[in-house]
C-alpha atoms as a PDB file:
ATOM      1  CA  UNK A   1      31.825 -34.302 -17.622  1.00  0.00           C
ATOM      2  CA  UNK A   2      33.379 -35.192 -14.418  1.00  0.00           C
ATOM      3  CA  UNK A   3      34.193 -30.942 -13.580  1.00  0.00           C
ATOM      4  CA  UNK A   4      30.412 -30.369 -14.422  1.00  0.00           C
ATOM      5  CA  UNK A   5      29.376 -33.055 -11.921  1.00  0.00           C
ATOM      6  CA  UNK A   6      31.962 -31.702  -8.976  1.00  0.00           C
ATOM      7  CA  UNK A   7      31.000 -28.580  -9.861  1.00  0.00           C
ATOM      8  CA  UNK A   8      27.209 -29.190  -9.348  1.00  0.00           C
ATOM      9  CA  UNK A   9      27.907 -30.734  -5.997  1.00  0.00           C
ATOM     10  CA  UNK A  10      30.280 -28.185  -5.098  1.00  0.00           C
ATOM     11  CA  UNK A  11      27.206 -25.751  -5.254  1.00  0.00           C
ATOM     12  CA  UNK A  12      24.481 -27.770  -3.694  1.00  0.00           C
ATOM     13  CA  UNK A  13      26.732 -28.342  -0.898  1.00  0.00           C
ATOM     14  CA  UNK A  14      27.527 -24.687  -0.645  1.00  0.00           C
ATOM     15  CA  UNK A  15      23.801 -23.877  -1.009  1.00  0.00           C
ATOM     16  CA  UNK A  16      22.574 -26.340   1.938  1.00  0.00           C
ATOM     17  CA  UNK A  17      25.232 -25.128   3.922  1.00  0.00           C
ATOM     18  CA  UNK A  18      24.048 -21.489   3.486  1.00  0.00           C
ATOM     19  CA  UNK A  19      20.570 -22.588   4.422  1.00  0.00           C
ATOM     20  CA  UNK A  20      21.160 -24.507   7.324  1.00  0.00           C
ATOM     21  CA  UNK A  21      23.686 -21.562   8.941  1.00  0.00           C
ATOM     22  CA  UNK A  22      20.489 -19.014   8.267  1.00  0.00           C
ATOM     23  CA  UNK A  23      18.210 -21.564   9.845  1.00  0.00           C
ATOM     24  CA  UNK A  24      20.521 -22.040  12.909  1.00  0.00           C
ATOM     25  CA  UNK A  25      20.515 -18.391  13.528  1.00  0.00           C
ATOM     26  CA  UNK A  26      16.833 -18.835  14.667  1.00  0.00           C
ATOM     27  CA  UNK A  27      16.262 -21.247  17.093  1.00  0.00           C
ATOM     28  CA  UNK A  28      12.236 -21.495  17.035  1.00  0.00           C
ATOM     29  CA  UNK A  29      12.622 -22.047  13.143  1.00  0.00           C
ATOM     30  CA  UNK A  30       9.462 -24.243  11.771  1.00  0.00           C
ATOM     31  CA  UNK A  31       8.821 -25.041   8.272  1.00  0.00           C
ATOM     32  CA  UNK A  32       6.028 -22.192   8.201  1.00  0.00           C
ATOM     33  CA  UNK A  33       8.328 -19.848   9.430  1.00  0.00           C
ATOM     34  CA  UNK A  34       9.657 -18.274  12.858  1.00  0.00           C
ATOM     35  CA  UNK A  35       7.528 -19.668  15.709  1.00  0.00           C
ATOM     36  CA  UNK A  36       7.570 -16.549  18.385  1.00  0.00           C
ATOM     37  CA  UNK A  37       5.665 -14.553  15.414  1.00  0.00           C
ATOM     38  CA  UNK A  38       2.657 -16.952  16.151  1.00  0.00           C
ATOM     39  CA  UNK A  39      -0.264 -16.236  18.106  1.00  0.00           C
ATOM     40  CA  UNK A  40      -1.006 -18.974  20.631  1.00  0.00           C
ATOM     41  CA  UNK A  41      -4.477 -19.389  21.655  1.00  0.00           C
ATOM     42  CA  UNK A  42      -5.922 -18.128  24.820  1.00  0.00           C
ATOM     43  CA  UNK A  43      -9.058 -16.910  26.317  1.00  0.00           C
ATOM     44  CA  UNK A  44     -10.393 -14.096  23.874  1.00  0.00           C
ATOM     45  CA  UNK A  45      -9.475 -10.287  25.222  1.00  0.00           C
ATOM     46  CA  UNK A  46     -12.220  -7.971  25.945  1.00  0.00           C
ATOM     47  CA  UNK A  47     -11.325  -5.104  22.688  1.00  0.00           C
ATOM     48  CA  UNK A  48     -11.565  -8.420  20.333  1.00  0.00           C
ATOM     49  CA  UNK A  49     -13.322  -7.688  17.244  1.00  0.00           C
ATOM     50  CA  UNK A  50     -16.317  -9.878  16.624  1.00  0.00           C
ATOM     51  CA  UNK A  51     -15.818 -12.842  14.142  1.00  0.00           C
ATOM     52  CA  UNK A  52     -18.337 -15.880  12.823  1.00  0.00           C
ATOM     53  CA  UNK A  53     -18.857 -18.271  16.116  1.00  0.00           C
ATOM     54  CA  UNK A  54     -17.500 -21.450  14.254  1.00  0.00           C
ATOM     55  CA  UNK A  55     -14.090 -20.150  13.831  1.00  0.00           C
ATOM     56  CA  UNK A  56     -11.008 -21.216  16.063  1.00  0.00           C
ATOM     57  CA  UNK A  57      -8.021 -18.849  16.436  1.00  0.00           C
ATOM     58  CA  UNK A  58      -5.976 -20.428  14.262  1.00  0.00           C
ATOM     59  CA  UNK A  59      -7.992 -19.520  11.552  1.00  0.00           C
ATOM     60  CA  UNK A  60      -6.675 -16.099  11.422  1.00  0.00           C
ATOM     61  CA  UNK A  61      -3.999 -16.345  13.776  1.00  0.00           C
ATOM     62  CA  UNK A  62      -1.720 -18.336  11.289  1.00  0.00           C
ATOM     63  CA  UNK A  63       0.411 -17.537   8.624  1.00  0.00           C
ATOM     64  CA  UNK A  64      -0.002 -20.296   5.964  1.00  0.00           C
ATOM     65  CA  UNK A  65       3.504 -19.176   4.355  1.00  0.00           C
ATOM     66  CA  UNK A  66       2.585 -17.019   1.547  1.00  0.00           C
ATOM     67  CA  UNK A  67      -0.092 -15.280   2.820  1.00  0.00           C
ATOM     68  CA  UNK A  68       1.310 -12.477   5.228  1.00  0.00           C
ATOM     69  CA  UNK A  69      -1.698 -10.622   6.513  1.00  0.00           C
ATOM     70  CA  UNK A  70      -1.664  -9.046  10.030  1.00  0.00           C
ATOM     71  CA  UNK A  71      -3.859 -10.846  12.013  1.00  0.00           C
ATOM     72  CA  UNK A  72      -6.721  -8.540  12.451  1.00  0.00           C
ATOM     73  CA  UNK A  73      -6.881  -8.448   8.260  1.00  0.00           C
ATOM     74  CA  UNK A  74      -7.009 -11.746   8.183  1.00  0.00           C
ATOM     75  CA  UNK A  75     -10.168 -11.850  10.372  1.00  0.00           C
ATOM     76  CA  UNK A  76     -12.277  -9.204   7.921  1.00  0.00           C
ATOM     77  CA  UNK A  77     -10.887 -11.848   5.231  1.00  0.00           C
ATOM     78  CA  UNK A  78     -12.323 -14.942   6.945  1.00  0.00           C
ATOM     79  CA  UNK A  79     -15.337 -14.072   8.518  1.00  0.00           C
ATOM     80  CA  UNK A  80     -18.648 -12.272   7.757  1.00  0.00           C
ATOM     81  CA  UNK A  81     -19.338 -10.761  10.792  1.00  0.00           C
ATOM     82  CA  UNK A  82     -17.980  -7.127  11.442  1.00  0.00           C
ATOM     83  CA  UNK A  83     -17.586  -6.455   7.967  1.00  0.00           C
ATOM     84  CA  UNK A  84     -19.124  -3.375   6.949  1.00  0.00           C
ATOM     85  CA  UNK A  85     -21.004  -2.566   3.392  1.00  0.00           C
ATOM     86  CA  UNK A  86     -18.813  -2.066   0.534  1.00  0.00           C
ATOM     87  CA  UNK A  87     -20.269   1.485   0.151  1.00  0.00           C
ATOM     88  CA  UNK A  88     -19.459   1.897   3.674  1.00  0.00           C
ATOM     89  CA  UNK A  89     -16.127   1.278   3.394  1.00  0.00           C
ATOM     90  CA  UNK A  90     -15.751   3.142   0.059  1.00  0.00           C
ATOM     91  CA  UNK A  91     -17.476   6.496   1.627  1.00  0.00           C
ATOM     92  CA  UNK A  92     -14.448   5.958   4.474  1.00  0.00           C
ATOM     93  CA  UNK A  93     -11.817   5.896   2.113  1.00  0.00           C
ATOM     94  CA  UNK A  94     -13.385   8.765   0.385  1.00  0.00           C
ATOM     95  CA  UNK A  95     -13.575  10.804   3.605  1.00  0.00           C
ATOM     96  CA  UNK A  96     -10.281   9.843   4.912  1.00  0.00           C
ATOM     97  CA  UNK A  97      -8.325  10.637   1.624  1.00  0.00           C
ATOM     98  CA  UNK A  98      -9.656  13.594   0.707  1.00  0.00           C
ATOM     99  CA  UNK A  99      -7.191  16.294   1.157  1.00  0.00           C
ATOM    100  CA  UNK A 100      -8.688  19.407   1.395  1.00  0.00           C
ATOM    101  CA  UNK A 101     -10.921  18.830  -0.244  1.00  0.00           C
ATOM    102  CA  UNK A 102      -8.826  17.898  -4.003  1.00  0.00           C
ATOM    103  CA  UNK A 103      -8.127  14.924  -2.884  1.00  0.00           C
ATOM    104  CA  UNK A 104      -4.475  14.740  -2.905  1.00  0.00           C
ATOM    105  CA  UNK A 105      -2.558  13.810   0.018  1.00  0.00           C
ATOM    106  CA  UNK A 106       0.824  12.653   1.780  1.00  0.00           C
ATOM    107  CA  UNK A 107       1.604   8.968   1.800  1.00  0.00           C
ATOM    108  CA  UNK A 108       4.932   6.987   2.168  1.00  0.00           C
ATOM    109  CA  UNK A 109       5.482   4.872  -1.224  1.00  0.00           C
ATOM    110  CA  UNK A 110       7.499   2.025  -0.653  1.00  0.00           C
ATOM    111  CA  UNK A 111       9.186   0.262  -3.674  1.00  0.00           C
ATOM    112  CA  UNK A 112      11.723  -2.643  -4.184  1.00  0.00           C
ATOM    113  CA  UNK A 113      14.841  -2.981  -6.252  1.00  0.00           C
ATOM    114  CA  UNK A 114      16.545  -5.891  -5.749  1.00  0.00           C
ATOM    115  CA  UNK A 115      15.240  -7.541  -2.819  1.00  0.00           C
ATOM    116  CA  UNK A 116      16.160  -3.675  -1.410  1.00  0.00           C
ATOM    117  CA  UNK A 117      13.488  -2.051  -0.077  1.00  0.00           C
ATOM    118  CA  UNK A 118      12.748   2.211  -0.850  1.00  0.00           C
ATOM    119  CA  UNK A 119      10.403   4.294   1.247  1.00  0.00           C
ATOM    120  CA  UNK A 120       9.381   7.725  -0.389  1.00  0.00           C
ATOM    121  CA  UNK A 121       7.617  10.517   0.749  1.00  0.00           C
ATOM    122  CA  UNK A 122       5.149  11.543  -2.136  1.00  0.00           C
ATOM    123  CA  UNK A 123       2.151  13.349  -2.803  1.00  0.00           C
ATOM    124  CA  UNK A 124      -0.228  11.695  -4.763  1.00  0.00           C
ATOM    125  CA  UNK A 125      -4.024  12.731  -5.981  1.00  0.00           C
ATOM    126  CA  UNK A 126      -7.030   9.536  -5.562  1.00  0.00           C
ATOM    127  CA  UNK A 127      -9.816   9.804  -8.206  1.00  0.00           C
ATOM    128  CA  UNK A 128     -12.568   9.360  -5.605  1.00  0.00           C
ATOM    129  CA  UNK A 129     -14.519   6.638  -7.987  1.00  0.00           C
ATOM    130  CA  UNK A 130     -11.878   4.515  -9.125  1.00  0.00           C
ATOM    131  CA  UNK A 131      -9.482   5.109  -6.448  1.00  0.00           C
ATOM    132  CA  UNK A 132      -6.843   5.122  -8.779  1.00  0.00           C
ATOM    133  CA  UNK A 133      -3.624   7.293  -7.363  1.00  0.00           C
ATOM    134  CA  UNK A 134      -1.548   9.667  -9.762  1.00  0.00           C
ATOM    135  CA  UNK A 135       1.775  11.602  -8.601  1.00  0.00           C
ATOM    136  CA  UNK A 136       3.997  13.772 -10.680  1.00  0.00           C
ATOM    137  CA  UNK A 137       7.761  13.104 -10.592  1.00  0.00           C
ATOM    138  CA  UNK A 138      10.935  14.401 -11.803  1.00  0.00           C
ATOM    139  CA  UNK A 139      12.677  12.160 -14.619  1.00  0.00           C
ATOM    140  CA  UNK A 140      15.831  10.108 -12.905  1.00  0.00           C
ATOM    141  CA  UNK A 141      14.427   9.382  -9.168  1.00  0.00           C
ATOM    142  CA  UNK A 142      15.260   6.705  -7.658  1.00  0.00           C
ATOM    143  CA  UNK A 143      11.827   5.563  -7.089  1.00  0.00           C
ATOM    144  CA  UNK A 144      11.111   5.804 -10.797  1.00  0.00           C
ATOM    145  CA  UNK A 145      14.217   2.752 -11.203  1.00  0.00           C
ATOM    146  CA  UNK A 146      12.798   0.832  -9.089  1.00  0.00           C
ATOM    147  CA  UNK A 147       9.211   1.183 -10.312  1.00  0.00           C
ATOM    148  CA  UNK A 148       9.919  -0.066 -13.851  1.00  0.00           C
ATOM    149  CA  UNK A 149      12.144  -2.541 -12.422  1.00  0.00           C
ATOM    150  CA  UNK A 150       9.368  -3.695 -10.227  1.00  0.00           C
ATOM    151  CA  UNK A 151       5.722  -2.255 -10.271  1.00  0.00           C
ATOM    152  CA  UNK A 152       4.725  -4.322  -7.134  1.00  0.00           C
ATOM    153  CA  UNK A 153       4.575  -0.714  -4.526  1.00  0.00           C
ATOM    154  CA  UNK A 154       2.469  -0.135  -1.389  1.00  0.00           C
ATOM    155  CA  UNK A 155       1.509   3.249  -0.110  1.00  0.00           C
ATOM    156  CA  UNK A 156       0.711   3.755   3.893  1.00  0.00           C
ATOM    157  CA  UNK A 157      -0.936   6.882   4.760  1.00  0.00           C
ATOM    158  CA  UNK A 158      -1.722   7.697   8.734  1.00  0.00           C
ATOM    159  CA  UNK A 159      -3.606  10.890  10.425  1.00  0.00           C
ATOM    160  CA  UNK A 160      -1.287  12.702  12.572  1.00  0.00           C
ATOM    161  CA  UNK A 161      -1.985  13.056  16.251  1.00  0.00           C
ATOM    162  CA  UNK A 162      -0.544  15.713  18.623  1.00  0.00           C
ATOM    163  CA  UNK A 163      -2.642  14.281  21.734  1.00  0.00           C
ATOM    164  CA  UNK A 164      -0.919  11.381  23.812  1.00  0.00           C
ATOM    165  CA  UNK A 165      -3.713   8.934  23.043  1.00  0.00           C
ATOM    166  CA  UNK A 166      -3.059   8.248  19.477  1.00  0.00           C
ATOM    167  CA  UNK A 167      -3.305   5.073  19.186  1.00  0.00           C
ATOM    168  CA  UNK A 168      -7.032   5.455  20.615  1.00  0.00           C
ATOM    169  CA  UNK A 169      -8.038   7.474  17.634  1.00  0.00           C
ATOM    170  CA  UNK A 170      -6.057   5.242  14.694  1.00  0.00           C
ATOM    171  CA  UNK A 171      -6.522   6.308  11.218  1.00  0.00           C
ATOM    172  CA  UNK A 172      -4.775   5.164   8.633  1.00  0.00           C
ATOM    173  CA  UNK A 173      -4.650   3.121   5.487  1.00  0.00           C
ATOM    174  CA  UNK A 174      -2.500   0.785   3.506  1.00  0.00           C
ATOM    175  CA  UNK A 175      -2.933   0.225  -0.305  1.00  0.00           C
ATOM    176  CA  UNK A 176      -1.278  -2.201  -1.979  1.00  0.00           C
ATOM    177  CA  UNK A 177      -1.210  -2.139  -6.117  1.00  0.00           C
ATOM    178  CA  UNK A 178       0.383  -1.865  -9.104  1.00  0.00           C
ATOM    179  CA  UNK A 179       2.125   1.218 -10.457  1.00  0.00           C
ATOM    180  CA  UNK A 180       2.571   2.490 -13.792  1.00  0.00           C
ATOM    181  CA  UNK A 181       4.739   5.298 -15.422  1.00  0.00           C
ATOM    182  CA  UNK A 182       2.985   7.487 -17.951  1.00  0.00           C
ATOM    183  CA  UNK A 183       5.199   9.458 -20.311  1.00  0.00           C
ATOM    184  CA  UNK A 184       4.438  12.794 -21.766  1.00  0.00           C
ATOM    185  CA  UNK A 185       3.026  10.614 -25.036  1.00  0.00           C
ATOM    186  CA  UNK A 186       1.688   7.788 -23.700  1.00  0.00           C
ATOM    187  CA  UNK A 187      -2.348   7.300 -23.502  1.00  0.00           C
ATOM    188  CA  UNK A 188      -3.935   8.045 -20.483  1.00  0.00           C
ATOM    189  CA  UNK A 189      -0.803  10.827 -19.705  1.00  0.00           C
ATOM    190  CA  UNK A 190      -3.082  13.715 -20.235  1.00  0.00           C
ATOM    191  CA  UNK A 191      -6.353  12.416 -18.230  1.00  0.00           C
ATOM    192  CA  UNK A 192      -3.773  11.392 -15.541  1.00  0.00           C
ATOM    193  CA  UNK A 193      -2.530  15.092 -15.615  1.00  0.00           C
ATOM    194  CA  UNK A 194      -6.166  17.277 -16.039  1.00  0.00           C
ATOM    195  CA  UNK A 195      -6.103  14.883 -12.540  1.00  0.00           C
ATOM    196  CA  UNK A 196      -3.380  15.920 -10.459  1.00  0.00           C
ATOM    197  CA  UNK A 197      -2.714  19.772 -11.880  1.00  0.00           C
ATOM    198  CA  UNK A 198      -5.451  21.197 -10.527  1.00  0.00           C
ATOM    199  CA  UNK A 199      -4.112  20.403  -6.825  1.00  0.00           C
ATOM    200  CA  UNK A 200      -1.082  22.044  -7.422  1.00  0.00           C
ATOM    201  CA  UNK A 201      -0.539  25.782  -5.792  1.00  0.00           C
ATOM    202  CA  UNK A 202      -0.400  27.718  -8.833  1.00  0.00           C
ATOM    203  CA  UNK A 203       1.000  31.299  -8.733  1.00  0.00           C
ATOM    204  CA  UNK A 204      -1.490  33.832  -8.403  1.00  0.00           C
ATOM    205  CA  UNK A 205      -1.796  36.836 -11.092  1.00  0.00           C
ATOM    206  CA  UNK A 206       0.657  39.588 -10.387  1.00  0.00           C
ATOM    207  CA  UNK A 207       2.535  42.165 -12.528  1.00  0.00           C
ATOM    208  CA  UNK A 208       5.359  39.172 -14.054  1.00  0.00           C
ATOM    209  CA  UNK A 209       2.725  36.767 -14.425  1.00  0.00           C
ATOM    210  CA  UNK A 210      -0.461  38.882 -15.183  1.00  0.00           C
ATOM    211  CA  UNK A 211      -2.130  35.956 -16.040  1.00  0.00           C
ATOM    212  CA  UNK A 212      -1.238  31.759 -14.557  1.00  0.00           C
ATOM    213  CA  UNK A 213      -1.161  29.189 -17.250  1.00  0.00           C
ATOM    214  CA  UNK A 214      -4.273  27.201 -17.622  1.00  0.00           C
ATOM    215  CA  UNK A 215      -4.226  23.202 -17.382  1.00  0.00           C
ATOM    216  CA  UNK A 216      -3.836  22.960 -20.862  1.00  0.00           C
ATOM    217  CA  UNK A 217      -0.767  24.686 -20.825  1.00  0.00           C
ATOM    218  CA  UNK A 218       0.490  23.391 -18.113  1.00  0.00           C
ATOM    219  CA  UNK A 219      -0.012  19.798 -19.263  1.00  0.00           C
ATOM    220  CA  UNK A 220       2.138  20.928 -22.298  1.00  0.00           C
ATOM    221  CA  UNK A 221       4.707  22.530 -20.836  1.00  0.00           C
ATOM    222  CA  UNK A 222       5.415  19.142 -18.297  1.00  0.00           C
ATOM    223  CA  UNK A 223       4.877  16.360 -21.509  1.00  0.00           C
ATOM    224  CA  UNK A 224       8.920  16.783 -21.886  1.00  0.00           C
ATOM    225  CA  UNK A 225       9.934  17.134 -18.306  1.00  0.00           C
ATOM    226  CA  UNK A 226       7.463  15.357 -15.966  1.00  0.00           C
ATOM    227  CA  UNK A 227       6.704  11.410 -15.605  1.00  0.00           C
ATOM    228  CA  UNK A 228       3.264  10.659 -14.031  1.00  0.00           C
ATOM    229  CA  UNK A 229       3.260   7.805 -12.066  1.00  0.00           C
ATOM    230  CA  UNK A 230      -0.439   5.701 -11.894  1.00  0.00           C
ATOM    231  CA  UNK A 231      -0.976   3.322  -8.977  1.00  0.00           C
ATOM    232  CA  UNK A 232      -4.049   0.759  -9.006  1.00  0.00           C
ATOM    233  CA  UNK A 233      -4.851  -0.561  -6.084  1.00  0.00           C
ATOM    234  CA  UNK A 234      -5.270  -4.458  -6.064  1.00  0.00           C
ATOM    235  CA  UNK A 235      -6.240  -3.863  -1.987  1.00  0.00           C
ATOM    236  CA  UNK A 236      -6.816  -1.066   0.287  1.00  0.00           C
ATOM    237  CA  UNK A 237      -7.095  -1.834   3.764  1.00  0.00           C
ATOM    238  CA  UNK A 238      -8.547   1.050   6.103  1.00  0.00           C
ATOM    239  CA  UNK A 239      -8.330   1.312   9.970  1.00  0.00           C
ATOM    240  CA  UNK A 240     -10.766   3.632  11.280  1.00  0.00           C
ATOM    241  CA  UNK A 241     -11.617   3.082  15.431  1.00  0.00           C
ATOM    242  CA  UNK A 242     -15.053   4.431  14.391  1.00  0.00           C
ATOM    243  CA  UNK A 243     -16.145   1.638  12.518  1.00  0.00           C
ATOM    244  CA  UNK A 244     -16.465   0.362  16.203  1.00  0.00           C
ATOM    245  CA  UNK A 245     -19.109   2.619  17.154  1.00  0.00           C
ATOM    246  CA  UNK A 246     -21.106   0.640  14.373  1.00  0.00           C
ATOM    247  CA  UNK A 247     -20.459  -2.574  15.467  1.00  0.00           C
ATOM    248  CA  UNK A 248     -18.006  -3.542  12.454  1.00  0.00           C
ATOM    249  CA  UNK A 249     -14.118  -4.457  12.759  1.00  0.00           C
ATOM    250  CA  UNK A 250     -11.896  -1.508  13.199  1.00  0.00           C
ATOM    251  CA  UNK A 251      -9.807  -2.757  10.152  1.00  0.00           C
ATOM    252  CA  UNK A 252     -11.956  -3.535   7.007  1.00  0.00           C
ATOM    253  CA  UNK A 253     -10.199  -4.221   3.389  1.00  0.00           C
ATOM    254  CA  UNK A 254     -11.652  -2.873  -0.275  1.00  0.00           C
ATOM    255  CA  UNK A 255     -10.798  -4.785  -3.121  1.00  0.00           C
ATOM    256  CA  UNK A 256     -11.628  -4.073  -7.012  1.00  0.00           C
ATOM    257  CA  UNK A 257     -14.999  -6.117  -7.932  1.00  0.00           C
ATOM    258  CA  UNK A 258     -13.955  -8.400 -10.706  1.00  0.00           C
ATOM    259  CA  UNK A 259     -15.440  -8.229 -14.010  1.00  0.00           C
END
């Protein structure tokens, strides 16, 4: 009995020393975290986006420890001024997503195994009315360990810009969700599929290949081979400088309606 006890105080000894060495390593350390990664308050800056007139600036400019908004997201989450109509906001995401014109585009997928963070380039297809994301993968990726490990992912897609004023122009957005792997037999593997095929560059008809395999071939032929990953968004948060021009925030934030 007396081991146990010395051992348990061996170890919560060990463990405050641990956190007060990682706390001395930052000098500004508060209980709500770092302070020189808080906003102090000063006169408001001319591009400020508009906000409801009885909040302060520690209303958004505050991290309350577990939520970790940026500060501008925090604003479309706190006030009703500058946020634009959910169809609004849905038609943007629609526009800005759309590929050419199948919908399937280029993000960065980041994943976590671990506490170790993973960021993946991958092509994935939206369906433009649930916003749902599908992407085809090879079986024994690293991305697909640390899915099933941990379905918690976030996917960042941003316009490219070749002109020096990019920043002027921002487009991008950030989705945050849920993602699950479909195998060749499970339900919903097939609509996920008829989804993202048809965006793929098939071979065109020529004397080998007289005629390409249809979807339903295709979708047979990848059952064995192919794991479809399916991200729901839980948030998607879209920066577009032309919601500006409108008189809304440049960042606004779509969220599923609940049920």
């Amino acid at each position: 009995m007396k081991k146990i006890f010395l051992a348990i105080v061996v170890a919560v000894g060990a463990l405050s020393l641990t956190v007060g060495f990682s706390q001395a390593q930052t000098s500004d350390w508060t209980p709500g975290g770092p302070k020189h990664l808080y906003v102090k308050p000063k006169e408001k800056p001319a591009h400020h986006g508009v906000y409801d007139e009885d909040m302060k600036c520690l209303d958004c400019h505050k991290w309350d420890g577990t939520d970790a908004y940026t500060s501008a997201t925090m604003s479309m989450k706190k006030t009703s001024r500058g946020r634009a109509p959910r169809e609004v906001v849905e038609a943007a995401i629609r526009d800005t997503l759309k590929g050419k014109g199948d919908n399937r585009e280029i993000y960065v997928l980041s994943t976590s195994f671990d506490n170790k963070p993973l960021a993946t380039v991958a092509e994935f297809v939206m369906d433009p009315q649930s916003f749902n994301l599908v992407a085809m993968s090879e079986k024994q990726t690293e991305k697909l360990f640390h899915i099933y490990a941990n379905p918690n992912v976030s996917l960042a897609y941003v316009k490219q810009r070749d002109d020096y004023m990019y920043f002027e122009g921002a487009l991008g957005v950030q989705i945050v969700g849920k993602a699950l792997q479909l195998q060749g037999t499970d339900p919903g593997y097939e609509e996920a599929a008829r989804l993202y095929i048809p965006t793929l560059p098939l071979p065109k008809p020529n004397p080998t290949i007289p005629q390409p395999p249809g979807v339903d071939q295709l979708i047979e032929m990848i059952r064995p081979m192919k794991i479809i990953t399916k991200v729901i968004p839980e948030r998607i948060v879209i920066m577009n400088r032309k919601f500006k021009e409108k008189g809304y925030h440049a960042v606004q934030i779509w969220e599923p309606q609940k049920k």
